[in-house]
PDB file of N, CA and C in Angstrom:
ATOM      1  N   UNK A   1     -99.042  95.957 110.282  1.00  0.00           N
ATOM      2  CA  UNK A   1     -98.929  97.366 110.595  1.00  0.00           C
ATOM      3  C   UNK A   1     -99.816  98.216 109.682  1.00  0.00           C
ATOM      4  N   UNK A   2     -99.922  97.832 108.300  1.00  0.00           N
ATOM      5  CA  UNK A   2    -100.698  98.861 107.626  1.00  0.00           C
ATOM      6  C   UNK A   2    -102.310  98.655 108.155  1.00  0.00           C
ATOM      7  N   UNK A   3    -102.762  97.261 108.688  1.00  0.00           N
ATOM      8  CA  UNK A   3    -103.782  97.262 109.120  1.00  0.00           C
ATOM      9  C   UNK A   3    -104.156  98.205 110.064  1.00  0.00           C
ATOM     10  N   UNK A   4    -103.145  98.802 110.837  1.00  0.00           N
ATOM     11  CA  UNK A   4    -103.524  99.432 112.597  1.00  0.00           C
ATOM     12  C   UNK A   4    -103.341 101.210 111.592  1.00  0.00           C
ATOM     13  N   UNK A   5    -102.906 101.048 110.818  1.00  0.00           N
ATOM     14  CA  UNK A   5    -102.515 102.499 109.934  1.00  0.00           C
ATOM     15  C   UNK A   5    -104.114 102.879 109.323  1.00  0.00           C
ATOM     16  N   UNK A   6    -104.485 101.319 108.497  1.00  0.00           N
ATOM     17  CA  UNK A   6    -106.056 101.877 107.559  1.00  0.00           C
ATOM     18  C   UNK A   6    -107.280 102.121 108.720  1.00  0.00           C
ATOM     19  N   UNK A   7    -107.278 101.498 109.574  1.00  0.00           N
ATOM     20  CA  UNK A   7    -108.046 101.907 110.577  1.00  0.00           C
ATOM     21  C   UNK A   7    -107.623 103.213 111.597  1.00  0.00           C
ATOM     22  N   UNK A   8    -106.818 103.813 111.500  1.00  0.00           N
ATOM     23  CA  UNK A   8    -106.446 105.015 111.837  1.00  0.00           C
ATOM     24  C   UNK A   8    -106.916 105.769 111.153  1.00  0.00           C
ATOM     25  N   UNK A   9    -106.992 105.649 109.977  1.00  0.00           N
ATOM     26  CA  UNK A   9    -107.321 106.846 108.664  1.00  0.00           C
ATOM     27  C   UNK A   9    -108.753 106.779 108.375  1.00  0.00           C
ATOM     28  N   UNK A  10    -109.129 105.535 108.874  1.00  0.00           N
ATOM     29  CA  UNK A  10    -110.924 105.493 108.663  1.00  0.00           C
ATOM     30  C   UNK A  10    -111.357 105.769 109.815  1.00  0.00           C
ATOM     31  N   UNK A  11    -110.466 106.220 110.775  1.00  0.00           N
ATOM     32  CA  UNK A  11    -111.467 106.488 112.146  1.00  0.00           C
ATOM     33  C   UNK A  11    -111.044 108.005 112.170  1.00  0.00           C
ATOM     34  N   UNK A  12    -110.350 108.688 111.437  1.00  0.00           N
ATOM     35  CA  UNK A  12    -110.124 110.291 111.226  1.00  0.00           C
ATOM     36  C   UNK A  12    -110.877 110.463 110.238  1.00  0.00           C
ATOM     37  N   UNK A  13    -110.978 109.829 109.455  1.00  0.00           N
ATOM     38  CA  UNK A  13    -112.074 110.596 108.152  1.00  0.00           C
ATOM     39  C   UNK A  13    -113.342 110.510 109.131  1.00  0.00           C
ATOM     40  N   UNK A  14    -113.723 109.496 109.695  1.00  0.00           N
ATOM     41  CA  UNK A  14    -115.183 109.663 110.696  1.00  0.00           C
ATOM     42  C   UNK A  14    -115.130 110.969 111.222  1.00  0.00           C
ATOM     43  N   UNK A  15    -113.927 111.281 111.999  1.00  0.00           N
ATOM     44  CA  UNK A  15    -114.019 112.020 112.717  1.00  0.00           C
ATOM     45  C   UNK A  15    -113.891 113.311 111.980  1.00  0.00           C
ATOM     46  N   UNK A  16    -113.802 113.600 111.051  1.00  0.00           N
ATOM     47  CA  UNK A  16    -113.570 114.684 110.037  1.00  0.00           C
ATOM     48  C   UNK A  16    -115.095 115.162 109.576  1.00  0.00           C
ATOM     49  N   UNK A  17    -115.704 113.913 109.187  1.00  0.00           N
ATOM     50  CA  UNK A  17    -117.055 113.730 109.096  1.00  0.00           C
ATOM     51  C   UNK A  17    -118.103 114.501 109.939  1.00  0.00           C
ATOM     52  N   UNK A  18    -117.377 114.051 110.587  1.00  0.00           N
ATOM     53  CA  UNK A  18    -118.832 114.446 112.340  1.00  0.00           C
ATOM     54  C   UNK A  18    -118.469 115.866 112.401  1.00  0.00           C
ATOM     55  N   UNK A  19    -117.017 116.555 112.463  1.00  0.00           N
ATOM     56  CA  UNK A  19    -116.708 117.640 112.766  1.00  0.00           C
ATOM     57  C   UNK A  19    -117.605 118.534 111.974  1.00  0.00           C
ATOM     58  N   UNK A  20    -117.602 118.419 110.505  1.00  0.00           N
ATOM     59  CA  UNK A  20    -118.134 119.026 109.772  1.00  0.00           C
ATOM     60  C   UNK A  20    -119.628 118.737 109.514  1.00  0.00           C
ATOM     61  N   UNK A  21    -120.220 117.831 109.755  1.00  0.00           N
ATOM     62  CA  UNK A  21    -121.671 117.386 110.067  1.00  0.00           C
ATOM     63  C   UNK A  21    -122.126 118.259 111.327  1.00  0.00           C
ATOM     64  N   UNK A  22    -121.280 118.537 112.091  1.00  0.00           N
ATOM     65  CA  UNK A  22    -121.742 118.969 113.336  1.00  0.00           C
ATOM     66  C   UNK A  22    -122.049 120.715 113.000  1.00  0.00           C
ATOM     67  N   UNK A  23    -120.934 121.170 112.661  1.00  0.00           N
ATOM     68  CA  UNK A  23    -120.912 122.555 112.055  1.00  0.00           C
ATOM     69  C   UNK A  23    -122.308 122.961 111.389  1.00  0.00           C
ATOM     70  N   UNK A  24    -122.322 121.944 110.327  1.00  0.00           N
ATOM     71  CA  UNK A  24    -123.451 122.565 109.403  1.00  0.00           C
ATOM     72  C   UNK A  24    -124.904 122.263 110.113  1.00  0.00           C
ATOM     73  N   UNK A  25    -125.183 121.326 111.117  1.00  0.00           N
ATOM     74  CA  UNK A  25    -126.330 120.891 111.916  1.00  0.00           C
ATOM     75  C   UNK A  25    -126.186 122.176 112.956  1.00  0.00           C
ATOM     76  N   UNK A  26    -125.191 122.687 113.052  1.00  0.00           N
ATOM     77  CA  UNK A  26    -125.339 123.979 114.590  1.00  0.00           C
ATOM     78  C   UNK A  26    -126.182 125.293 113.157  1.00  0.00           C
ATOM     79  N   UNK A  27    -125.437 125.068 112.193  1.00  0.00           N
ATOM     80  CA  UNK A  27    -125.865 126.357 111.354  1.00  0.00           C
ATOM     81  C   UNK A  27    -127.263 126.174 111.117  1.00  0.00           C
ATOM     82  N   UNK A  28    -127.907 125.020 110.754  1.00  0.00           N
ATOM     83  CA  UNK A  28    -129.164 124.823 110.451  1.00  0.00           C
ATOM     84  C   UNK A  28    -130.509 125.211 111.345  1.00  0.00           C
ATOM     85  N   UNK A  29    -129.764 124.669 112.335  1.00  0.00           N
ATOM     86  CA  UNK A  29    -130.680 124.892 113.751  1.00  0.00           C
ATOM     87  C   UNK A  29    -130.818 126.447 114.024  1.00  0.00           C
ATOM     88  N   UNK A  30    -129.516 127.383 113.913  1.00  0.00           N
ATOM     89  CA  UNK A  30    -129.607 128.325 114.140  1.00  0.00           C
ATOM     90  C   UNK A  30    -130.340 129.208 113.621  1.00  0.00           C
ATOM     91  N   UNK A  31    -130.283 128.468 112.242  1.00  0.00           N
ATOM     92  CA  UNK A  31    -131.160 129.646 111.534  1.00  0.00           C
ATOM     93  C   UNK A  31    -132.893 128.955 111.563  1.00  0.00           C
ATOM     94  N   UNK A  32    -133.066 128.284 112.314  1.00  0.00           N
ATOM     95  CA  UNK A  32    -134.532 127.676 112.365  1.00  0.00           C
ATOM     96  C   UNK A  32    -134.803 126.469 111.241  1.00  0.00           C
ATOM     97  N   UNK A  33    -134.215 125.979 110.564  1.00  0.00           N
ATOM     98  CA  UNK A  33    -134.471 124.617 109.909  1.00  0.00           C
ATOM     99  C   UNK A  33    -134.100 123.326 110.699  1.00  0.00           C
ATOM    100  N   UNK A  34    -133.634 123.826 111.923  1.00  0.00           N
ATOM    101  CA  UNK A  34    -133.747 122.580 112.250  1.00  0.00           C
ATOM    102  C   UNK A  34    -134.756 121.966 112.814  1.00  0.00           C
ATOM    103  N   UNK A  35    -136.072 122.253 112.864  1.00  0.00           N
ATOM    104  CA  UNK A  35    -137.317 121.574 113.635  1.00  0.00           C
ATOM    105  C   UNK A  35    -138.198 120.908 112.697  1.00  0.00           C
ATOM    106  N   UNK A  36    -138.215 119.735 113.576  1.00  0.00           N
ATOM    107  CA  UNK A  36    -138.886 118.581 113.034  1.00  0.00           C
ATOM    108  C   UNK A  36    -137.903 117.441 112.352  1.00  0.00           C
ATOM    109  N   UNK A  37    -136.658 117.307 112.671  1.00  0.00           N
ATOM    110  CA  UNK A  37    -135.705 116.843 111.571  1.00  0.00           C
ATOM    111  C   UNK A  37    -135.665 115.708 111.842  1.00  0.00           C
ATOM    112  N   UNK A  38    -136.634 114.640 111.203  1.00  0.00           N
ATOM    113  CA  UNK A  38    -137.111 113.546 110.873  1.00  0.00           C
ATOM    114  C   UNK A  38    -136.341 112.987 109.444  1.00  0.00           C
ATOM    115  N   UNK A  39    -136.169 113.659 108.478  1.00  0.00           N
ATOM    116  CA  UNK A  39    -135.914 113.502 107.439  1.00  0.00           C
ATOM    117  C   UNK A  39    -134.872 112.942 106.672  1.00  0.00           C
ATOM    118  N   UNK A  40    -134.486 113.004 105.507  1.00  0.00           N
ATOM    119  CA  UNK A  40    -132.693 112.323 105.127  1.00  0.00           C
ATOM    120  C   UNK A  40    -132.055 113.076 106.189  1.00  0.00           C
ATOM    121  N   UNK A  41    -131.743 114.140 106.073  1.00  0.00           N
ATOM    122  CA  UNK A  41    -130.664 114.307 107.229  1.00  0.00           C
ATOM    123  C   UNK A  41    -130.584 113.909 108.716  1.00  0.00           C
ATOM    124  N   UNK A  42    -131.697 113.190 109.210  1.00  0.00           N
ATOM    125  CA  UNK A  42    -131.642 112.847 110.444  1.00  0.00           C
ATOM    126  C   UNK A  42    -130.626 111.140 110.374  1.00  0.00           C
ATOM    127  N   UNK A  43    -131.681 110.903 109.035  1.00  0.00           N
ATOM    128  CA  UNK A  43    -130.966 109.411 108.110  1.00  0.00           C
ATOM    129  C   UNK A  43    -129.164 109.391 108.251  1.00  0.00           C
ATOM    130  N   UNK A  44    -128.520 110.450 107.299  1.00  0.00           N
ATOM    131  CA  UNK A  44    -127.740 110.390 107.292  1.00  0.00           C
ATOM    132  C   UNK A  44    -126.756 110.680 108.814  1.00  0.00           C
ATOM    133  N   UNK A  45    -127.368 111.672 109.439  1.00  0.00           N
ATOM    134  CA  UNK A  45    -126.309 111.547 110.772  1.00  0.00           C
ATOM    135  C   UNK A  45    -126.566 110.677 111.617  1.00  0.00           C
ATOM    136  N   UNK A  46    -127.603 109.471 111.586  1.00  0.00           N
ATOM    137  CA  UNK A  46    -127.324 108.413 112.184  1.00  0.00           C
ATOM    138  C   UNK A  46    -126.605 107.654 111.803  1.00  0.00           C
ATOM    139  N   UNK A  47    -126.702 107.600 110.323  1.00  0.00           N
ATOM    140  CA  UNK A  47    -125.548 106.513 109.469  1.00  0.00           C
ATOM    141  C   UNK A  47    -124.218 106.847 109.939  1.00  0.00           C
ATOM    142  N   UNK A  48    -123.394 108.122 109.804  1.00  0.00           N
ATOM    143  CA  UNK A  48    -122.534 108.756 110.102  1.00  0.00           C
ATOM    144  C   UNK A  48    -122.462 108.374 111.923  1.00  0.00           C
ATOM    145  N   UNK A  49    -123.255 108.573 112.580  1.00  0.00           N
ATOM    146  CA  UNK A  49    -122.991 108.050 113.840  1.00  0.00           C
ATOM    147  C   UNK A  49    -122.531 106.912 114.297  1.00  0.00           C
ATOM    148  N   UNK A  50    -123.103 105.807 112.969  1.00  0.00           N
ATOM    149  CA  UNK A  50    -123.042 104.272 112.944  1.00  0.00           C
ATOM    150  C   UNK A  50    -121.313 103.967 112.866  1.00  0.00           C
ATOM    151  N   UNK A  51    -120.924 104.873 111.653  1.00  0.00           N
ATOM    152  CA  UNK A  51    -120.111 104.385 111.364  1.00  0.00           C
ATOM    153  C   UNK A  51    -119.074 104.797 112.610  1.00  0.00           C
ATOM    154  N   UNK A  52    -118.942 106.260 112.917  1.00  0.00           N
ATOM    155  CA  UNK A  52    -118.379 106.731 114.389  1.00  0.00           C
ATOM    156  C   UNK A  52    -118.140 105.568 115.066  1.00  0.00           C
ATOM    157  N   UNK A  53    -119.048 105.142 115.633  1.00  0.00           N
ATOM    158  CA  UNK A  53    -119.270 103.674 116.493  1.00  0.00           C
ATOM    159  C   UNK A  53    -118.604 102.723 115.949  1.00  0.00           C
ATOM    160  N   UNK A  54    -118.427 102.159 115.025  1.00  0.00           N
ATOM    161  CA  UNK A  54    -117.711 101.296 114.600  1.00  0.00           C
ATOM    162  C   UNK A  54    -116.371 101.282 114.957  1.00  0.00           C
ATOM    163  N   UNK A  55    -115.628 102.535 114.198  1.00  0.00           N
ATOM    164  CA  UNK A  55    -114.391 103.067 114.497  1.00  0.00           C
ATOM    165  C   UNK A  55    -114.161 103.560 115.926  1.00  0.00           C
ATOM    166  N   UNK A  56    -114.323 103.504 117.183  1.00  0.00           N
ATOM    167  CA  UNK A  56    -114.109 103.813 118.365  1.00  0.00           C
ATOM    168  C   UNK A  56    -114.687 102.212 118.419  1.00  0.00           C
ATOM    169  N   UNK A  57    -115.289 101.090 118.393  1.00  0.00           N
ATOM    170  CA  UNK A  57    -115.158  99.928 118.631  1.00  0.00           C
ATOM    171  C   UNK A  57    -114.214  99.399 118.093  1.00  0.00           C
ATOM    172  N   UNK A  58    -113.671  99.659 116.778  1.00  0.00           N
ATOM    173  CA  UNK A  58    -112.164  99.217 116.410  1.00  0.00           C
ATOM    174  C   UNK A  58    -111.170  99.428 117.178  1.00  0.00           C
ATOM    175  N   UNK A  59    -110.792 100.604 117.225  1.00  0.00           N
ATOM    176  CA  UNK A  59    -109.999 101.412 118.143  1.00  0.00           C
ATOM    177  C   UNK A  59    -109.409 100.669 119.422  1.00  0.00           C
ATOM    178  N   UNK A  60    -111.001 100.472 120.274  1.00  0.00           N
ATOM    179  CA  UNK A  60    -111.042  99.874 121.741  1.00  0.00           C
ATOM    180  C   UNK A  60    -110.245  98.260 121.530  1.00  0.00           C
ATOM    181  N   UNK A  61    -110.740  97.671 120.649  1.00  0.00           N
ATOM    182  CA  UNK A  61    -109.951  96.173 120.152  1.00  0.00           C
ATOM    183  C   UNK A  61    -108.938  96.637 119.517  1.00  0.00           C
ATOM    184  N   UNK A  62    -108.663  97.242 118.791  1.00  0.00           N
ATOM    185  CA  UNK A  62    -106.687  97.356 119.082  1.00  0.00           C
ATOM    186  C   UNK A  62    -106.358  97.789 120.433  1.00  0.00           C
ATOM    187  N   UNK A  63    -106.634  98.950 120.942  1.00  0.00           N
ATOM    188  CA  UNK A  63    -105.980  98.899 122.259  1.00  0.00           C
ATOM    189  C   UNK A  63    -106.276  97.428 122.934  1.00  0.00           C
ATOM    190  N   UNK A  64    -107.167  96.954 123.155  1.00  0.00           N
ATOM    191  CA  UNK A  64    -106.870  95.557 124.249  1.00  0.00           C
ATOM    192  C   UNK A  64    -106.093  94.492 123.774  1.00  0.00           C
ATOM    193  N   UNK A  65    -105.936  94.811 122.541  1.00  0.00           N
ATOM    194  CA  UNK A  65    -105.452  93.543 121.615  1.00  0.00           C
ATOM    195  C   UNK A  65    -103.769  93.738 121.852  1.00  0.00           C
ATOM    196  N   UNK A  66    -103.284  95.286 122.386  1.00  0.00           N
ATOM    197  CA  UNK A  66    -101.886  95.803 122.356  1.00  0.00           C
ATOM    198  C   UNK A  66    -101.786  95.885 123.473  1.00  0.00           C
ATOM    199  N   UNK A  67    -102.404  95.825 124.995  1.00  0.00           N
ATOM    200  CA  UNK A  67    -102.899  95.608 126.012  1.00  0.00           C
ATOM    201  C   UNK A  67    -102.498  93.759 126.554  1.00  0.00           C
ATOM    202  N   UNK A  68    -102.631  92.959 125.606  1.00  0.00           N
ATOM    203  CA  UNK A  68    -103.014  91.653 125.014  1.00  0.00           C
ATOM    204  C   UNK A  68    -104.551  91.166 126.189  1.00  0.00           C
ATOM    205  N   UNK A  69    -105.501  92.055 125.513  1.00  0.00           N
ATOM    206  CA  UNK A  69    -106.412  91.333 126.171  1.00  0.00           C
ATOM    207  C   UNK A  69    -107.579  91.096 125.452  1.00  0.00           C
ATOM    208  N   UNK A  70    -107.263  91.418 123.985  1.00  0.00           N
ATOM    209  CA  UNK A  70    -108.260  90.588 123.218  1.00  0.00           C
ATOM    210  C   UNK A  70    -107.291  90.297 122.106  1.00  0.00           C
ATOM    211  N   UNK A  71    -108.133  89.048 121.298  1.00  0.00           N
ATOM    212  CA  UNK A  71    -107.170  88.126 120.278  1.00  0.00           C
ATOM    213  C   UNK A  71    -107.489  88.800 118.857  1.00  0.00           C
ATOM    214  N   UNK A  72    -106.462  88.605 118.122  1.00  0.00           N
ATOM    215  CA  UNK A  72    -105.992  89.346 116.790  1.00  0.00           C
ATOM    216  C   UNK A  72    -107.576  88.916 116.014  1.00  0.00           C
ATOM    217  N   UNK A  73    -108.315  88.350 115.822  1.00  0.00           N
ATOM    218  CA  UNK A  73    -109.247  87.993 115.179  1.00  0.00           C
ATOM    219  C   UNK A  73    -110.741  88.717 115.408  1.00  0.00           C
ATOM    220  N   UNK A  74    -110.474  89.025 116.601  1.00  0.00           N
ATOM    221  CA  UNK A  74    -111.701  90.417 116.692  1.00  0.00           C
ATOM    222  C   UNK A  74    -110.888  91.517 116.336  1.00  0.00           C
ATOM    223  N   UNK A  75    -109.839  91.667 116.951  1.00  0.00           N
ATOM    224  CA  UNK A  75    -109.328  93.014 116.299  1.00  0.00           C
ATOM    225  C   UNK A  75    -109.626  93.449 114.354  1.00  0.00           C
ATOM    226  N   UNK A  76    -109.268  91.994 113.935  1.00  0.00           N
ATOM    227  CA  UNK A  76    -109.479  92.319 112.208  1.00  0.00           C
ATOM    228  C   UNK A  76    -110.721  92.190 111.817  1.00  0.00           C
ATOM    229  N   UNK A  77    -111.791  91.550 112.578  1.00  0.00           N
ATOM    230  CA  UNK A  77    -113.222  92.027 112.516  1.00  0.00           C
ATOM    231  C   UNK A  77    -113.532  93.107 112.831  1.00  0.00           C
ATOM    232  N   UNK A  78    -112.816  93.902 113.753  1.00  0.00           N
ATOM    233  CA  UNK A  78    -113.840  95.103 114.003  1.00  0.00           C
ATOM    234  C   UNK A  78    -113.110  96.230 112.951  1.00  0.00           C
ATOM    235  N   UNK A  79    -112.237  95.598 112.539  1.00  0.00           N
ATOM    236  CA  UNK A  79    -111.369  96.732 111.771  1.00  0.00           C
ATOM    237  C   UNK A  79    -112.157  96.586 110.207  1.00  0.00           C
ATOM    238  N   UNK A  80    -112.102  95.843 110.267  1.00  0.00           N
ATOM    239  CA  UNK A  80    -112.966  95.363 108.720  1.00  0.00           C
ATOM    240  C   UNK A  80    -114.166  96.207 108.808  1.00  0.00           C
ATOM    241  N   UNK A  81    -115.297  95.956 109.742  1.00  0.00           N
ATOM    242  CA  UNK A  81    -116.407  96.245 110.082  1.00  0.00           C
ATOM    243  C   UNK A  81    -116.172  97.735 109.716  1.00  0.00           C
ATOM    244  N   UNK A  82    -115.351  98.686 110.476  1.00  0.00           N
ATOM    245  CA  UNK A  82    -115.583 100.096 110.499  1.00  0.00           C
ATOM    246  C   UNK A  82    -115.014 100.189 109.456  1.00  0.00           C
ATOM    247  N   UNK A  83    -113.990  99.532 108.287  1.00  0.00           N
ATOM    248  CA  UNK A  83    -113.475  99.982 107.154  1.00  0.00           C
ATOM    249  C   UNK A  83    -114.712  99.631 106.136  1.00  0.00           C
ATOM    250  N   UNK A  84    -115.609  98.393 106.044  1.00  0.00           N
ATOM    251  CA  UNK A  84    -116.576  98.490 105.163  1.00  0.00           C
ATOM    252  C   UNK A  84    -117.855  99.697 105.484  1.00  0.00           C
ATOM    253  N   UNK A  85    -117.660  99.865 106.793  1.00  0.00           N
ATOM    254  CA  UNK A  85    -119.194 100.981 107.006  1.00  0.00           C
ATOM    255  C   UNK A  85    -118.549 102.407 106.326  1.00  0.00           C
ATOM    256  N   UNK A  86    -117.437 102.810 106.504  1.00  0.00           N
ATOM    257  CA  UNK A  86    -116.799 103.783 106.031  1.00  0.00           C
ATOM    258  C   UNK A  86    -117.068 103.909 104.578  1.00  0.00           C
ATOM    259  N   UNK A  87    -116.251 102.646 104.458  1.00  0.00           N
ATOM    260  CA  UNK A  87    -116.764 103.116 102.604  1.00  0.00           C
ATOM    261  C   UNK A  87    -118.084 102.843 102.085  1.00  0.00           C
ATOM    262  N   UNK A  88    -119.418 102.285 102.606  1.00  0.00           N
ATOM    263  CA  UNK A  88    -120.733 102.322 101.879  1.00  0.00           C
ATOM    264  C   UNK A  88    -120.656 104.119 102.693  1.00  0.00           C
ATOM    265  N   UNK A  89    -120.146 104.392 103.439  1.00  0.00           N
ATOM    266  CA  UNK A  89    -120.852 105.868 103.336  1.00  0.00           C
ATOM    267  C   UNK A  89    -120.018 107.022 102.247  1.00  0.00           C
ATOM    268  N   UNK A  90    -119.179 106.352 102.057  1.00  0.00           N
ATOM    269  CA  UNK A  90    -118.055 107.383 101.022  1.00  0.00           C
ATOM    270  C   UNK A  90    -119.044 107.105 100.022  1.00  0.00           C
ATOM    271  N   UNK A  91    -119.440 106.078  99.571  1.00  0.00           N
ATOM    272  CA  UNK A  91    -120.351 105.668  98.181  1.00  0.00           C
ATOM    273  C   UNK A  91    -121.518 106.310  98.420  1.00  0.00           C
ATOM    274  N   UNK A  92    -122.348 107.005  99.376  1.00  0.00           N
ATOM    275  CA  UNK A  92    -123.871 107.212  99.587  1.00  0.00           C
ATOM    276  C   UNK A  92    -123.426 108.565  99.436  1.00  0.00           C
ATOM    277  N   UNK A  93    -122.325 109.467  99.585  1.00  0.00           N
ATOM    278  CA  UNK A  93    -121.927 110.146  99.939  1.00  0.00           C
ATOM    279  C   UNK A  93    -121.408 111.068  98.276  1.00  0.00           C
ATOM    280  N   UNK A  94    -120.565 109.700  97.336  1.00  0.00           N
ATOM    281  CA  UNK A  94    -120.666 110.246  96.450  1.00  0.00           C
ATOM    282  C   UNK A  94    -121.781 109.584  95.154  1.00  0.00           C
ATOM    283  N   UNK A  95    -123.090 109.270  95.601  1.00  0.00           N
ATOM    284  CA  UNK A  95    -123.990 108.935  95.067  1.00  0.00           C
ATOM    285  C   UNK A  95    -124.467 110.693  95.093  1.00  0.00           C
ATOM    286  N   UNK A  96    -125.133 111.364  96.498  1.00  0.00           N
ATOM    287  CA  UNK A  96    -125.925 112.163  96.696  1.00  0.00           C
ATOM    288  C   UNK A  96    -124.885 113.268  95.596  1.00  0.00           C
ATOM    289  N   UNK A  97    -123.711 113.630  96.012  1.00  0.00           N
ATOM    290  CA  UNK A  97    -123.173 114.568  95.633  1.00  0.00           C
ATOM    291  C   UNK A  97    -123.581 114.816  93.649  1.00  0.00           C
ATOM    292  N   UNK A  98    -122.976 113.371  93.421  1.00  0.00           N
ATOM    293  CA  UNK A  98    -123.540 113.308  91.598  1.00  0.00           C
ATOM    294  C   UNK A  98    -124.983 113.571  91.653  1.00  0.00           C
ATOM    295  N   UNK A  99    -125.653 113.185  92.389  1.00  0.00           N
ATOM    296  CA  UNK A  99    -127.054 113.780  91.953  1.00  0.00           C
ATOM    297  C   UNK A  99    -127.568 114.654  92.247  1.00  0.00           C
ATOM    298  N   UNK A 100    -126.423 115.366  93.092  1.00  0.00           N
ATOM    299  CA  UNK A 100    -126.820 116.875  92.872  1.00  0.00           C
ATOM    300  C   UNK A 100    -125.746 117.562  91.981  1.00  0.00           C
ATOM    301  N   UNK A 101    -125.220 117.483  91.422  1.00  0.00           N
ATOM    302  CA  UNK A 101    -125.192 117.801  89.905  1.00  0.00           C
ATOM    303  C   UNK A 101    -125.649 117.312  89.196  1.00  0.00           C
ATOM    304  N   UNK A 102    -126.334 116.588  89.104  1.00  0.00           N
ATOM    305  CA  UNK A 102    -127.465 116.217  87.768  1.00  0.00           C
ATOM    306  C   UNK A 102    -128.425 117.152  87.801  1.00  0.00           C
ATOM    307  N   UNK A 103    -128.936 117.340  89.523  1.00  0.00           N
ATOM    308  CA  UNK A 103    -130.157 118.405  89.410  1.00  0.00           C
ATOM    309  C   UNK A 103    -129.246 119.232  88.676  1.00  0.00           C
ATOM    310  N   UNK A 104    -128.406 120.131  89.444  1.00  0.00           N
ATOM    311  CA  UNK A 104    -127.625 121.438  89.040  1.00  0.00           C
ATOM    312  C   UNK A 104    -128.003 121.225  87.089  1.00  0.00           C
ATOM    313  N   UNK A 105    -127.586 120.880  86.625  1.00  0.00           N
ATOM    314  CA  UNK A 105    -127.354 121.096  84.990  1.00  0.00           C
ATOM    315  C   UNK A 105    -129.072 120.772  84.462  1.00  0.00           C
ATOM    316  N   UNK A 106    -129.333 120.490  85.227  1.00  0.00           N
ATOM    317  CA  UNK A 106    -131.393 120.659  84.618  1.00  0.00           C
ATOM    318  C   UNK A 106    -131.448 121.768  83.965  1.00  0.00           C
ATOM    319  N   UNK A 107    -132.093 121.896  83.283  1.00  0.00           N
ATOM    320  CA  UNK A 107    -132.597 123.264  82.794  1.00  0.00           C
ATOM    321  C   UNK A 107    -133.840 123.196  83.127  1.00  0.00           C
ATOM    322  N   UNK A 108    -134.199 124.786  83.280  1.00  0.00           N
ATOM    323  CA  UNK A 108    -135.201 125.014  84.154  1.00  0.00           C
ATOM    324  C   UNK A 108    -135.895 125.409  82.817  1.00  0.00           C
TER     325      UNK A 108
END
């Protein structure tokens, strides 16, 4: 049970993710930075998309698995899968953040 619980909570933080990824990508655009967006941020909301995907492929294998139409062993692969993509992005996530406080305390 806590398994069908941690994959619940990693497929809402995704989705928490995107909500607020989405917000700040409508603000960007609006104000004209968004053209040409090739760059880390194109990087990161694919990563963020990746992981999306994962967690709605988890998801789909618990439902068939509670359905009984797929076997407990993909279900804990795909659950695994979207719980490890989750956390290398929590880590990239609080990589960028520390290094932007490192810039921040530079002295100019």
């Amino acid at each position: 049970m806590a398994l069908t619980s941690a994959a619940a909570g990693a497929y809402a933080a995704t989705q928490n993710l995107l909500s607020s990824g989405g917000a700040a990508r409508t603000a960007a655009v609006s104000s004209g930075e968004g053209a040409g967006a090739s760059g880390f941020g194109a990087l990161l909301e694919q990563a963020i998309g990746g992981v999306s995907s994962a967690g709605r492929a988890a998801e789909a294998q618990a439902v068939a698995a509670a359905s009984g139409k797929a076997d407990l062993v993909s279900v804990v692969t795909a659950v695994a899968e979207s719980e490890t993509a989750l956390q290398t992005l929590v880590a990239v996530r609080d990589r960028v953040i520390s290094a932007y406080e490192e810039i921040m305390r530079m002295q100019i």
